[in-house]
Protein backbone atom coordinates (compact mmCIF):
# COMPACT_ATOMS: atom_id res chain seq x y z
CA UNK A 1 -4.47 5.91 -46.32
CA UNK A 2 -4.87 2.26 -47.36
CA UNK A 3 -1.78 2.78 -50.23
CA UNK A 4 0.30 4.52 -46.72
CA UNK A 5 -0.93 1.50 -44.84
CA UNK A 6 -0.05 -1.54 -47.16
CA UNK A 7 3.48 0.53 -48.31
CA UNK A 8 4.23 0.04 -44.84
CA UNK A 9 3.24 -3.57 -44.11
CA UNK A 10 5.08 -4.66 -47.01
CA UNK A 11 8.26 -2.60 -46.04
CA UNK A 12 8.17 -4.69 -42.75
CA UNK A 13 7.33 -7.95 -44.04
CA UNK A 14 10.22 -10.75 -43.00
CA UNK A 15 10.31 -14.16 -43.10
CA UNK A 16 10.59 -13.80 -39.30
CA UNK A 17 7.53 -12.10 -38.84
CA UNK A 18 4.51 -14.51 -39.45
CA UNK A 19 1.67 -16.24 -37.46
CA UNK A 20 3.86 -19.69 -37.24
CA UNK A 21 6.60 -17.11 -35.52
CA UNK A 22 4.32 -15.10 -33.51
CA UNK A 23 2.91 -18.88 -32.29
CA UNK A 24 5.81 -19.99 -30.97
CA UNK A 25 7.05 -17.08 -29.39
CA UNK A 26 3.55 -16.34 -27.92
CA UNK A 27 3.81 -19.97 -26.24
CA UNK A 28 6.79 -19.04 -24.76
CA UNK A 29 6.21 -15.74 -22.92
CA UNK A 30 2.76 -17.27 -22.14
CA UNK A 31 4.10 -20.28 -20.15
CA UNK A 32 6.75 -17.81 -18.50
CA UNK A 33 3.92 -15.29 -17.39
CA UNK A 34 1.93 -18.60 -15.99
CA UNK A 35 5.41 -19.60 -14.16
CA UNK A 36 5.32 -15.96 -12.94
CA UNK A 37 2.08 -15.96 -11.72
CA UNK A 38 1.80 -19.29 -9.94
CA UNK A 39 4.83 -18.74 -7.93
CA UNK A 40 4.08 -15.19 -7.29
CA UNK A 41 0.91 -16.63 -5.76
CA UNK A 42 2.50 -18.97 -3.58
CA UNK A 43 4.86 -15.69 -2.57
CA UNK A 44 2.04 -13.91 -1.84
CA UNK A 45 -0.25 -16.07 0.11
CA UNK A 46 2.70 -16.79 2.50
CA UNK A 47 3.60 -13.46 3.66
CA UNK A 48 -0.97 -12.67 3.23
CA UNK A 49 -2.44 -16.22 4.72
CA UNK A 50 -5.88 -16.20 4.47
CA UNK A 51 -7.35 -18.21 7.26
CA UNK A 52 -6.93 -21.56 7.00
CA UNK A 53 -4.21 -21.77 4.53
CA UNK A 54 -1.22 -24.17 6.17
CA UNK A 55 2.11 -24.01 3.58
CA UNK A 56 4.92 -27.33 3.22
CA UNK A 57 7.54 -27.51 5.05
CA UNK A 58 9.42 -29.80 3.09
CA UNK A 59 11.53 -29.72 1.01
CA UNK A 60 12.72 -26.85 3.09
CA UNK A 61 14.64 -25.13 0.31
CA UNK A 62 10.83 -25.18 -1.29
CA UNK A 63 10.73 -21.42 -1.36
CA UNK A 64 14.68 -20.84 -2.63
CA UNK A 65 13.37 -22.82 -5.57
CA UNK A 66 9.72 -20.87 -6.23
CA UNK A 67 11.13 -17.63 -5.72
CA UNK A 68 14.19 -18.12 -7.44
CA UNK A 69 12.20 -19.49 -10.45
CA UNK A 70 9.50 -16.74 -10.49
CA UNK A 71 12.47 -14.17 -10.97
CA UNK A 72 13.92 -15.94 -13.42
CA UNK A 73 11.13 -16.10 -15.58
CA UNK A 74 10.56 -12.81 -14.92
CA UNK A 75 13.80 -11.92 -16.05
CA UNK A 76 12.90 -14.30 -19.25
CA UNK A 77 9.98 -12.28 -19.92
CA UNK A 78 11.96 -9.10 -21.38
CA UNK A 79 13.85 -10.43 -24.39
CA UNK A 80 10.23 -12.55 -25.32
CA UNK A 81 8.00 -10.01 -25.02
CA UNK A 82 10.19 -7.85 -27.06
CA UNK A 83 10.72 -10.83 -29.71
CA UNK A 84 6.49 -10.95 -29.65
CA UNK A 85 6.17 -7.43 -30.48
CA UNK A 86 8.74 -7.36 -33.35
CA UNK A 87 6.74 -9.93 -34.76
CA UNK A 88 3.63 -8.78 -34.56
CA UNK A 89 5.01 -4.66 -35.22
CA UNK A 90 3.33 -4.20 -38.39
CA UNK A 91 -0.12 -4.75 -36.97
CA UNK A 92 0.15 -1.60 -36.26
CA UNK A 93 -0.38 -0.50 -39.98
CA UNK A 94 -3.51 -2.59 -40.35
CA UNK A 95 -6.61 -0.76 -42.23
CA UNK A 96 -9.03 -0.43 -41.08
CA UNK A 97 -7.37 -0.01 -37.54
CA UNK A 98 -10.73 -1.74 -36.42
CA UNK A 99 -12.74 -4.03 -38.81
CA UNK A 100 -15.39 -5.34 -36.05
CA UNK A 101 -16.33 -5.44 -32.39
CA UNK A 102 -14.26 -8.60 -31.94
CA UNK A 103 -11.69 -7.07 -33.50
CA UNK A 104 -11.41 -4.05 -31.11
CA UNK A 105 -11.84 -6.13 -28.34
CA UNK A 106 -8.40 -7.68 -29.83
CA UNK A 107 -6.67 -4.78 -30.08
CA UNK A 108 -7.98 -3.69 -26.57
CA UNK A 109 -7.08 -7.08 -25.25
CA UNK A 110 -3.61 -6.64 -26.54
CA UNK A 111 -2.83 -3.43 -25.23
CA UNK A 112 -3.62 -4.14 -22.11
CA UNK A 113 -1.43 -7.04 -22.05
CA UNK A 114 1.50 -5.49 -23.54
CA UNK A 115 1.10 -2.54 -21.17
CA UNK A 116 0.24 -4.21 -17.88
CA UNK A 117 3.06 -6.60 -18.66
CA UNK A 118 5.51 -3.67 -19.50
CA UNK A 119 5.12 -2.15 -15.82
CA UNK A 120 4.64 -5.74 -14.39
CA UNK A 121 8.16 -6.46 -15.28
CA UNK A 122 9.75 -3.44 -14.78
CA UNK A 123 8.71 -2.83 -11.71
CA UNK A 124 9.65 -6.43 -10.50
CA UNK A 125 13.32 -6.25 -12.00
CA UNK A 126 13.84 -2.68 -9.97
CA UNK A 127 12.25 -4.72 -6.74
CA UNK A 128 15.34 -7.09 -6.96
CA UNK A 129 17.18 -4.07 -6.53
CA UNK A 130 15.20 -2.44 -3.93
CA UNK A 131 14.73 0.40 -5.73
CA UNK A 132 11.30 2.18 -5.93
CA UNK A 133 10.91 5.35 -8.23
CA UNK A 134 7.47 5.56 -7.85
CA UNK A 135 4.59 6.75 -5.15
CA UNK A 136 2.71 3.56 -5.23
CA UNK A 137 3.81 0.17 -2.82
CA UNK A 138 5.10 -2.50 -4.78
CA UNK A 139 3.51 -5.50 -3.38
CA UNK A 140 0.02 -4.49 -3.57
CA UNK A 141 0.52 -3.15 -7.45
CA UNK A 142 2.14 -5.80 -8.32
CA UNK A 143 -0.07 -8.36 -6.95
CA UNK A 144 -3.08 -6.71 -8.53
CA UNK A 145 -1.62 -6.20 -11.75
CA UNK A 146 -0.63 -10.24 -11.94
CA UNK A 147 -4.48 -10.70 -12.42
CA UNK A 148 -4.99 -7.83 -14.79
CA UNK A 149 -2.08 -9.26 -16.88
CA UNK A 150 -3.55 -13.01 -16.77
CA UNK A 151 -6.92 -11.63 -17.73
CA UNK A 152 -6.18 -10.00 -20.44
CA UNK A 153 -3.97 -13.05 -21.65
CA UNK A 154 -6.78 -15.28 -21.18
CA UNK A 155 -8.65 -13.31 -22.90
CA UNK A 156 -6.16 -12.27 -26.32
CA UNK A 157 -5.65 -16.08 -26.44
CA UNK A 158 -9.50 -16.84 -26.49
CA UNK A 159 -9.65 -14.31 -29.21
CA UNK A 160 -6.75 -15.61 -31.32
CA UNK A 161 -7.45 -19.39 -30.22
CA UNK A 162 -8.23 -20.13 -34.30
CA UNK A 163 -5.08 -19.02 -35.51
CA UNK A 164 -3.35 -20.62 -32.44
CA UNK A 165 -4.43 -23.84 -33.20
CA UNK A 166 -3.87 -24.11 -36.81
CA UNK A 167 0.11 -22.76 -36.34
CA UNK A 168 0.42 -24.90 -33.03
CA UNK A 169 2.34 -27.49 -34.83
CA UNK A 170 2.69 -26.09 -38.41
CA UNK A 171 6.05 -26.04 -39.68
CA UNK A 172 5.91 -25.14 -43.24
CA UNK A 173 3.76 -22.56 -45.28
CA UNK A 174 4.92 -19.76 -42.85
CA UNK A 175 4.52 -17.26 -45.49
CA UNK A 176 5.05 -13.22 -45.01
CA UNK A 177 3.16 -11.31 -43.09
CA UNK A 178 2.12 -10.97 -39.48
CA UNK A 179 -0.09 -12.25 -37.13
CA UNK A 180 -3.22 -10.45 -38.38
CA UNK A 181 -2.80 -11.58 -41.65
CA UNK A 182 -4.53 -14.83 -41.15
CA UNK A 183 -7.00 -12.98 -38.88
CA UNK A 184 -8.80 -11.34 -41.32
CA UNK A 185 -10.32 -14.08 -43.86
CA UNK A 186 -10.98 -17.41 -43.47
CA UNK A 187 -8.51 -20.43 -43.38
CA UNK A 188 -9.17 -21.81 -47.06
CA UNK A 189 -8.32 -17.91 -48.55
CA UNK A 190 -4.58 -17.70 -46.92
CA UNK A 191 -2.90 -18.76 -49.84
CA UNK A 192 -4.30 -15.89 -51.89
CA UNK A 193 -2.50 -12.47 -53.07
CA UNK A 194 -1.10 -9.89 -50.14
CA UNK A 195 -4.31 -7.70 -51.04
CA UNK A 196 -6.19 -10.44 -50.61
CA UNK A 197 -4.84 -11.29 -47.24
CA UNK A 198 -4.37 -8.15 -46.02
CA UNK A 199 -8.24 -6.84 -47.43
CA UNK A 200 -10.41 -10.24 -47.72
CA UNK A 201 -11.29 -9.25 -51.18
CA UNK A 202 -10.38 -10.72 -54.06
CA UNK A 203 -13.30 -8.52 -56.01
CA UNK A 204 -11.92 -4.90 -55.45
CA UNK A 205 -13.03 -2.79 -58.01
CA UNK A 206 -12.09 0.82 -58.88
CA UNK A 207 -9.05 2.68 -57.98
CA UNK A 208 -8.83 0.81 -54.70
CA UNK A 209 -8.56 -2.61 -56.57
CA UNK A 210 -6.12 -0.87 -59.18
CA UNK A 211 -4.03 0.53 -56.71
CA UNK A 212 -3.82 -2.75 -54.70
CA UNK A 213 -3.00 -4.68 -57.63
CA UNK A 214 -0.46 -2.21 -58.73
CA UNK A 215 1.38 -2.54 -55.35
CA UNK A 216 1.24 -5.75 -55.73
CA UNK A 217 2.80 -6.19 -58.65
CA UNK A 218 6.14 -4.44 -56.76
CA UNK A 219 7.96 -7.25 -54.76
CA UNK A 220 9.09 -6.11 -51.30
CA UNK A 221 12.74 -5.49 -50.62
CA UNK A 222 15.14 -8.07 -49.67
CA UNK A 223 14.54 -9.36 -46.26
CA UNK A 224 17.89 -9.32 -43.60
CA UNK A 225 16.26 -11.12 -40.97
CA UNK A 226 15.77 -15.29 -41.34
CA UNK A 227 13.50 -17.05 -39.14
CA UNK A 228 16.43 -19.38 -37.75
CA UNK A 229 18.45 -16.30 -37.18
CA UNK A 230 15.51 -14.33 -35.50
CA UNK A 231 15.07 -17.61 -32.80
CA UNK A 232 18.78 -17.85 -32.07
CA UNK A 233 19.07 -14.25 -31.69
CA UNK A 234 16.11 -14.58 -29.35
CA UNK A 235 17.20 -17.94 -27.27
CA UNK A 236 20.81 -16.22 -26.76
CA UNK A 237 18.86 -13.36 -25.67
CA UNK A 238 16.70 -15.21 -23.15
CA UNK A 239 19.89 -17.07 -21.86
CA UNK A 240 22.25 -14.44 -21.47
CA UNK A 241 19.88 -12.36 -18.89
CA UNK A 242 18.61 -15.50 -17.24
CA UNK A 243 22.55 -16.64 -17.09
CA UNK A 244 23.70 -13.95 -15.54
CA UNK A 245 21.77 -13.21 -12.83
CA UNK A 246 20.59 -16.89 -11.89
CA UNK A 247 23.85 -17.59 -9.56
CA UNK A 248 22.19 -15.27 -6.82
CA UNK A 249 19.44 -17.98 -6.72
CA UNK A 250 21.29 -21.53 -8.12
CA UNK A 251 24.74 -22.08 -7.00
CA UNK A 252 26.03 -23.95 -10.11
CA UNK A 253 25.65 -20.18 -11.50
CA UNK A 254 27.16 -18.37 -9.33
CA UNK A 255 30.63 -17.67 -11.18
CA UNK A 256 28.59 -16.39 -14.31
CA UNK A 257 26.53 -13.99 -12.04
CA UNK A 258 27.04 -10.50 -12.58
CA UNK A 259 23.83 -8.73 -12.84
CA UNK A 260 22.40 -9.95 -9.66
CA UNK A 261 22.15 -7.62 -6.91
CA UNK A 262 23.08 -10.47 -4.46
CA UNK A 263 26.49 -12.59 -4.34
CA UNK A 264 26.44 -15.43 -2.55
CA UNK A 265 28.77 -15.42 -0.02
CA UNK A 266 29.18 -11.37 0.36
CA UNK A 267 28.02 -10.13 3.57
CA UNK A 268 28.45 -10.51 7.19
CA UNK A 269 29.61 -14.12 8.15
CA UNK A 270 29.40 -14.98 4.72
CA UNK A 271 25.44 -14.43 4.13
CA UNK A 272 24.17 -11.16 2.18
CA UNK A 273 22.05 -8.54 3.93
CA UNK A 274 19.10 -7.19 2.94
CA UNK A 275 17.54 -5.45 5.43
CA UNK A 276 20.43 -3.42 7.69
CA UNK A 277 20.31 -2.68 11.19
CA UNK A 278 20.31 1.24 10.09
CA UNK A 279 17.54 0.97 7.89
CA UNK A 280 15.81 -0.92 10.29
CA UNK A 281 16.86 1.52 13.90
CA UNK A 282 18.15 -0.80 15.72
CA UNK A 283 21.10 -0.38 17.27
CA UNK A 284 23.42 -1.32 20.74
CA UNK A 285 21.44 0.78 22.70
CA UNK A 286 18.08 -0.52 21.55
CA UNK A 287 19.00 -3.88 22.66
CA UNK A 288 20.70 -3.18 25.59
CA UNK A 289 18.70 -5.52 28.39
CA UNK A 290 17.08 -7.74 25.40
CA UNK A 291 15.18 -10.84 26.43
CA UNK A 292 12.72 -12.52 24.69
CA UNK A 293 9.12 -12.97 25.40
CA UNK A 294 6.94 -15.56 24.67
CA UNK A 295 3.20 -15.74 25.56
CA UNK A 296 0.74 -18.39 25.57
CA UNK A 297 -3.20 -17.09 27.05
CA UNK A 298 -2.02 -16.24 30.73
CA UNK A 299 1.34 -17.96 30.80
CA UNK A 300 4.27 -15.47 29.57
CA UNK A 301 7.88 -17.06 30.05
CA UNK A 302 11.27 -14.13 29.29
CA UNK A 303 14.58 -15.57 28.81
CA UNK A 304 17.92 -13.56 28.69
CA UNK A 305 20.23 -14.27 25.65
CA UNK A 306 22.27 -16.71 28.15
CA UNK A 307 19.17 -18.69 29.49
CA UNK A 308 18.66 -19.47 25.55
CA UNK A 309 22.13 -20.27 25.14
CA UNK A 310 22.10 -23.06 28.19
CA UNK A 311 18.75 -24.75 26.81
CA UNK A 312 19.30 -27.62 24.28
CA UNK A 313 20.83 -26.27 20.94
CA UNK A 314 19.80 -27.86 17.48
CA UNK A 315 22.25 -27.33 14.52
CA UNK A 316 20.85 -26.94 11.00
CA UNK A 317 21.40 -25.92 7.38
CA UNK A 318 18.78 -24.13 5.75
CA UNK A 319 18.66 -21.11 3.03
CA UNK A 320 17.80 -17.45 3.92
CA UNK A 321 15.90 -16.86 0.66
CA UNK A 322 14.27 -13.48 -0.40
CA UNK A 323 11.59 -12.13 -2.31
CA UNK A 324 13.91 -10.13 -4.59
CA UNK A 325 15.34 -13.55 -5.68
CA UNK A 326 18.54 -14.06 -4.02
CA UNK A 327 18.79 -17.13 -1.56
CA UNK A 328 21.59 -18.42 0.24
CA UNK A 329 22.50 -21.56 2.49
CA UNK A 330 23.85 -21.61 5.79
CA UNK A 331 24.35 -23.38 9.08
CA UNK A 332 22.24 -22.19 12.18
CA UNK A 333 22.21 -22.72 16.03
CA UNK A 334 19.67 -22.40 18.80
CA UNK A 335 16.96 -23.16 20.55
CA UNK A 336 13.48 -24.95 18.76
CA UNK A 337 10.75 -23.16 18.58
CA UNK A 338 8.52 -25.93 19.25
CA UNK A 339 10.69 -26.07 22.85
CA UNK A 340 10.14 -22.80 23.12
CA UNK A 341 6.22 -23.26 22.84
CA UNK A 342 5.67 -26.24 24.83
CA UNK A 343 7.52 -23.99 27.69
CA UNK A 344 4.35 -22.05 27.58
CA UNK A 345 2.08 -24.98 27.18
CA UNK A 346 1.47 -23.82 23.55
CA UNK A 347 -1.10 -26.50 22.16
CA UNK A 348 -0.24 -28.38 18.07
CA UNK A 349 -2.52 -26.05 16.87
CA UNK A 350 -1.03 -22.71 17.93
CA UNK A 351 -0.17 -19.91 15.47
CA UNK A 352 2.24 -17.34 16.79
CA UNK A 353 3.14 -13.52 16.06
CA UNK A 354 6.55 -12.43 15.79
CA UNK A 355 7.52 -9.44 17.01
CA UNK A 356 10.86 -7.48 15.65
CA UNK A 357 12.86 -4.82 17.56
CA UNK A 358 12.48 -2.17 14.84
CA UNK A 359 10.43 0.65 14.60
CA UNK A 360 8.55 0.53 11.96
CA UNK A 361 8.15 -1.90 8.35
CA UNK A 362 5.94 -3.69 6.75
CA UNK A 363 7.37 -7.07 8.48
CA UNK A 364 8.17 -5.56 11.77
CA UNK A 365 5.36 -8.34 13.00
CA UNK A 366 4.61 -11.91 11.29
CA UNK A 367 2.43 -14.48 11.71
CA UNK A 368 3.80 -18.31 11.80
CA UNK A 369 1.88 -21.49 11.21
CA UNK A 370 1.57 -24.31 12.95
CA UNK A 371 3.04 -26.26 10.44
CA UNK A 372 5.81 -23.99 11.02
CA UNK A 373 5.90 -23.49 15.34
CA UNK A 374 5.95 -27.83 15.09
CA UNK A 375 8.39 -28.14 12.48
CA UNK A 376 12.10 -29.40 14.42
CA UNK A 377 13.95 -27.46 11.78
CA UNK A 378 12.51 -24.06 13.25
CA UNK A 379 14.96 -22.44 15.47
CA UNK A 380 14.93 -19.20 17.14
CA UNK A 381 18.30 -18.75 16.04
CA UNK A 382 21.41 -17.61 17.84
CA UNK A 383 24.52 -18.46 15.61
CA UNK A 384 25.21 -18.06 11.75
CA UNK A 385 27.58 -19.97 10.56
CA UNK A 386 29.62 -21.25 13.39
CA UNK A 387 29.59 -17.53 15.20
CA UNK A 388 27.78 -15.54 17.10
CA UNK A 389 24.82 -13.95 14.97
CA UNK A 390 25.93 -10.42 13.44
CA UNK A 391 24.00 -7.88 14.41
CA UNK A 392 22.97 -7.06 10.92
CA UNK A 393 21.62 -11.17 11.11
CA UNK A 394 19.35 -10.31 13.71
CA UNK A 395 21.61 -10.39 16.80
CA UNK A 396 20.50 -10.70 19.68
CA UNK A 397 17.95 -13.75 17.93
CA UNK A 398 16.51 -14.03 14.97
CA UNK A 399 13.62 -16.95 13.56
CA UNK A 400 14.60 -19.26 10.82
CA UNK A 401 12.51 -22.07 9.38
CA UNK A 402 12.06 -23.87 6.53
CA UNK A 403 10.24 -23.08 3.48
CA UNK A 404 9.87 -18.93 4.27
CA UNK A 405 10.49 -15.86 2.27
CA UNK A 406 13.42 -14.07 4.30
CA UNK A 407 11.00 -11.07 4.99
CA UNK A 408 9.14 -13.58 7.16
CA UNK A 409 12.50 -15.03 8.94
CA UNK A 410 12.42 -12.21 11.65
CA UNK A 411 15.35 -10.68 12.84
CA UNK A 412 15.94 -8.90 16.20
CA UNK A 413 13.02 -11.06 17.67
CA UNK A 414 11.51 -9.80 20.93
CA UNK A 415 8.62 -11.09 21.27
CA UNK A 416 6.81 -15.02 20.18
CA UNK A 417 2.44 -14.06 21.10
CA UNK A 418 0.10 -16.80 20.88
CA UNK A 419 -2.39 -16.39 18.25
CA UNK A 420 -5.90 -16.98 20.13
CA UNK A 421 -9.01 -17.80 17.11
């Protein structure tokens, strides 16, 4: 088993496959997972509050940025996590498969990791599609596995934090081998024979020792793959997928982007739609006699589509941006929601619900902020663009303020409810 083992390891040694390597590319999909996870945070906690939380306003394309960049490096995340397990492939072969208890907890580490983030970001690249091929809801899987995949991180980097620190910065003595190698004898013994790195021993006796010095007496065959020509491959990988989809989030991109599932400027009155009017029931006859309500304790105030229209308009440019990673800017019209509020002697401090037309969906009703009801950019919003808002824009009215995830900008608005503590 040990002569299958070491036949194996030596067959997959490559210049691009030691700890120096698996260092640097470990950095890398480590600081895209933390990008990841702080900005899925902020995602989360906006459309999930707890009580208490208040969110910026400013700047108000805050959330076209986050959400833009947490899909990004999610996107980043494929070709680097595939680059870390090429490098670290023959680890597989080790013998013994376990050599201690910290050594299991390792292994167990890692395979959580590599398996949590394998679903993590799979599941979030079909999300930008809206497509769901399995029974479980996205957002609460995916939330919960963020914190399995950051444990487990934490934890595999606690574990390798030695051999982390001494190929930080190191930029020569890379040597064959993989990232166990160094694992599995101390610092001052690296230099020794590939037995003696691979087994700790330079004392092996009997046909064990024979056979290990025999087999390592045969040099390995000719590597193809060269550490330069391993990172470019990788950094052209990591560009190209980020490249082309980025231009559904950063404009500057937007000629290169052809795996997005958004284009900016595709869609009714130039804005993409995510959410239809089908998908969502409503139709002419559901808003046939619309008006919109909006309550304050005892005080409840309706106004027709052309009341809103004769109150004082505000004009203003702000992004719809989504949590599938598209975004897109455009000019809005209508009424202030803080207008709106004070109408029904709504107080600094109130929080609102917003209630949609449709049926049924997880965003049918939303809460708002303060921060949000005050903020002059917030407009219950009756024109997109210079025209009338599209029905599939949330015609009759729709909310739009700055900083929010587009599930949270509700469309076919009927009702505005206090919030009472």
């Amino acid at each position: 088993m040990r002569r299958l083992m070491y036949e194996a390891q030596r067959s997959l040694a490559s210049p691009a496959r030691n700890p120096r390597m698996a260092t640097v590319i470990g950095r890398l999909l480590g600081a895209a997972f933390l990008v990841c996870f702080g900005t899925g945070l902020y995602s989360h906690f906006l459309q999930q509050p707890l009580p208490g939380m208040r969110f910026p306003t400013r700047p108000e394309f805050l959330y076209q940025f986050t959400e833009g960049t947490h899909i990004i490096a999610g996107i980043a995340c494929f070709p680097l996590l595939l680059a870390k397990l090429y490098v670290v492939f023959p680890d597989l072969f080790a013998y013994p498969p376990v050599r201690s208890f910290v050594h299991l907890l390792e292994r167990a580490s890692i395979a959580l990791f590599v398996g949590a983030s394998l679903v993590q970001i799979t599941i979030g690249l079909l999300n930008t599609y809206q497509w769901y091929p399995w029974p479980f809801p996205f957002r609460q899987v995916h939330f919960a596995l963020a914190w399995v995949l950051i444990g487990s991180l934490a934890l595999h980097i606690g574990i390798k934090l030695p051999i982390i620190a001494r190929f930080w910065r190191k930029r020569t003595d890379y040597g064959p081998g993989t990232d166990h190698l160094t694992d599995a004898v101390p610092a001052e013994r690296v230099a020794g024979t590939e037995a003696e790195r691979l087994w700790g021993s330079s004392r092996s006796t009997g046909l064990t020792g024979r056979l290990i010095a025999y087999l390592d007496a045969t040099p390995p065959a000719a590597e193809k793959v060269s550490r330069r020509g391993f990172l470019a491959t990788v950094g052209v990988a990591v560009a190209a997928v980020v490249g082309l989809t980025a231009g559904q989030t950063f404009a500057p991109l937007d000629a290169v982007n052809a795996f997005g599932p958004r284009k900016k400027g595709v869609g009714q009155q130039g804005v993409p739609v995510n959410r239809t009017s089908k998908q969502a029931n409503v139709t002419e006859a559901v808003i046939a006699g619309w008006v919109l309500t909006v309550t304050h304790g005892g005080v409840e105030r309706s106004f027709t589509r052309p009341e809103l229209e004769r109150m004082p308009q505000t004009e203003v440019t702000l992004p719809i941006a989504c949590v599938e990673g598209w975004s897109q800017m455009a000019a809005w019209r209508g009424v202030r929601l803080r207008d709106l509020a004070d109408l029904v002697g709504a107080g600094a401090d109130t929080s609102f619900k917003l209630v949609s037309l449709e049926e049924r969906g997880s965003f049918r009703q939303t809460q708002m902020g303060p921060e949000y009801v005050r903020d002059p950019l917030t407009l219950v919003a009756l024109e997109l663009n210079g025209e009338t808002l599209d029905l599939e824009h949330g015609y009759p009215a729709r909310m739009i303020a700055p900083g929010r995830p587009g599930v949270l900008q509700t469309k076919w608005l009927s009702r505005i409810e206090a919030i009472t503590a």
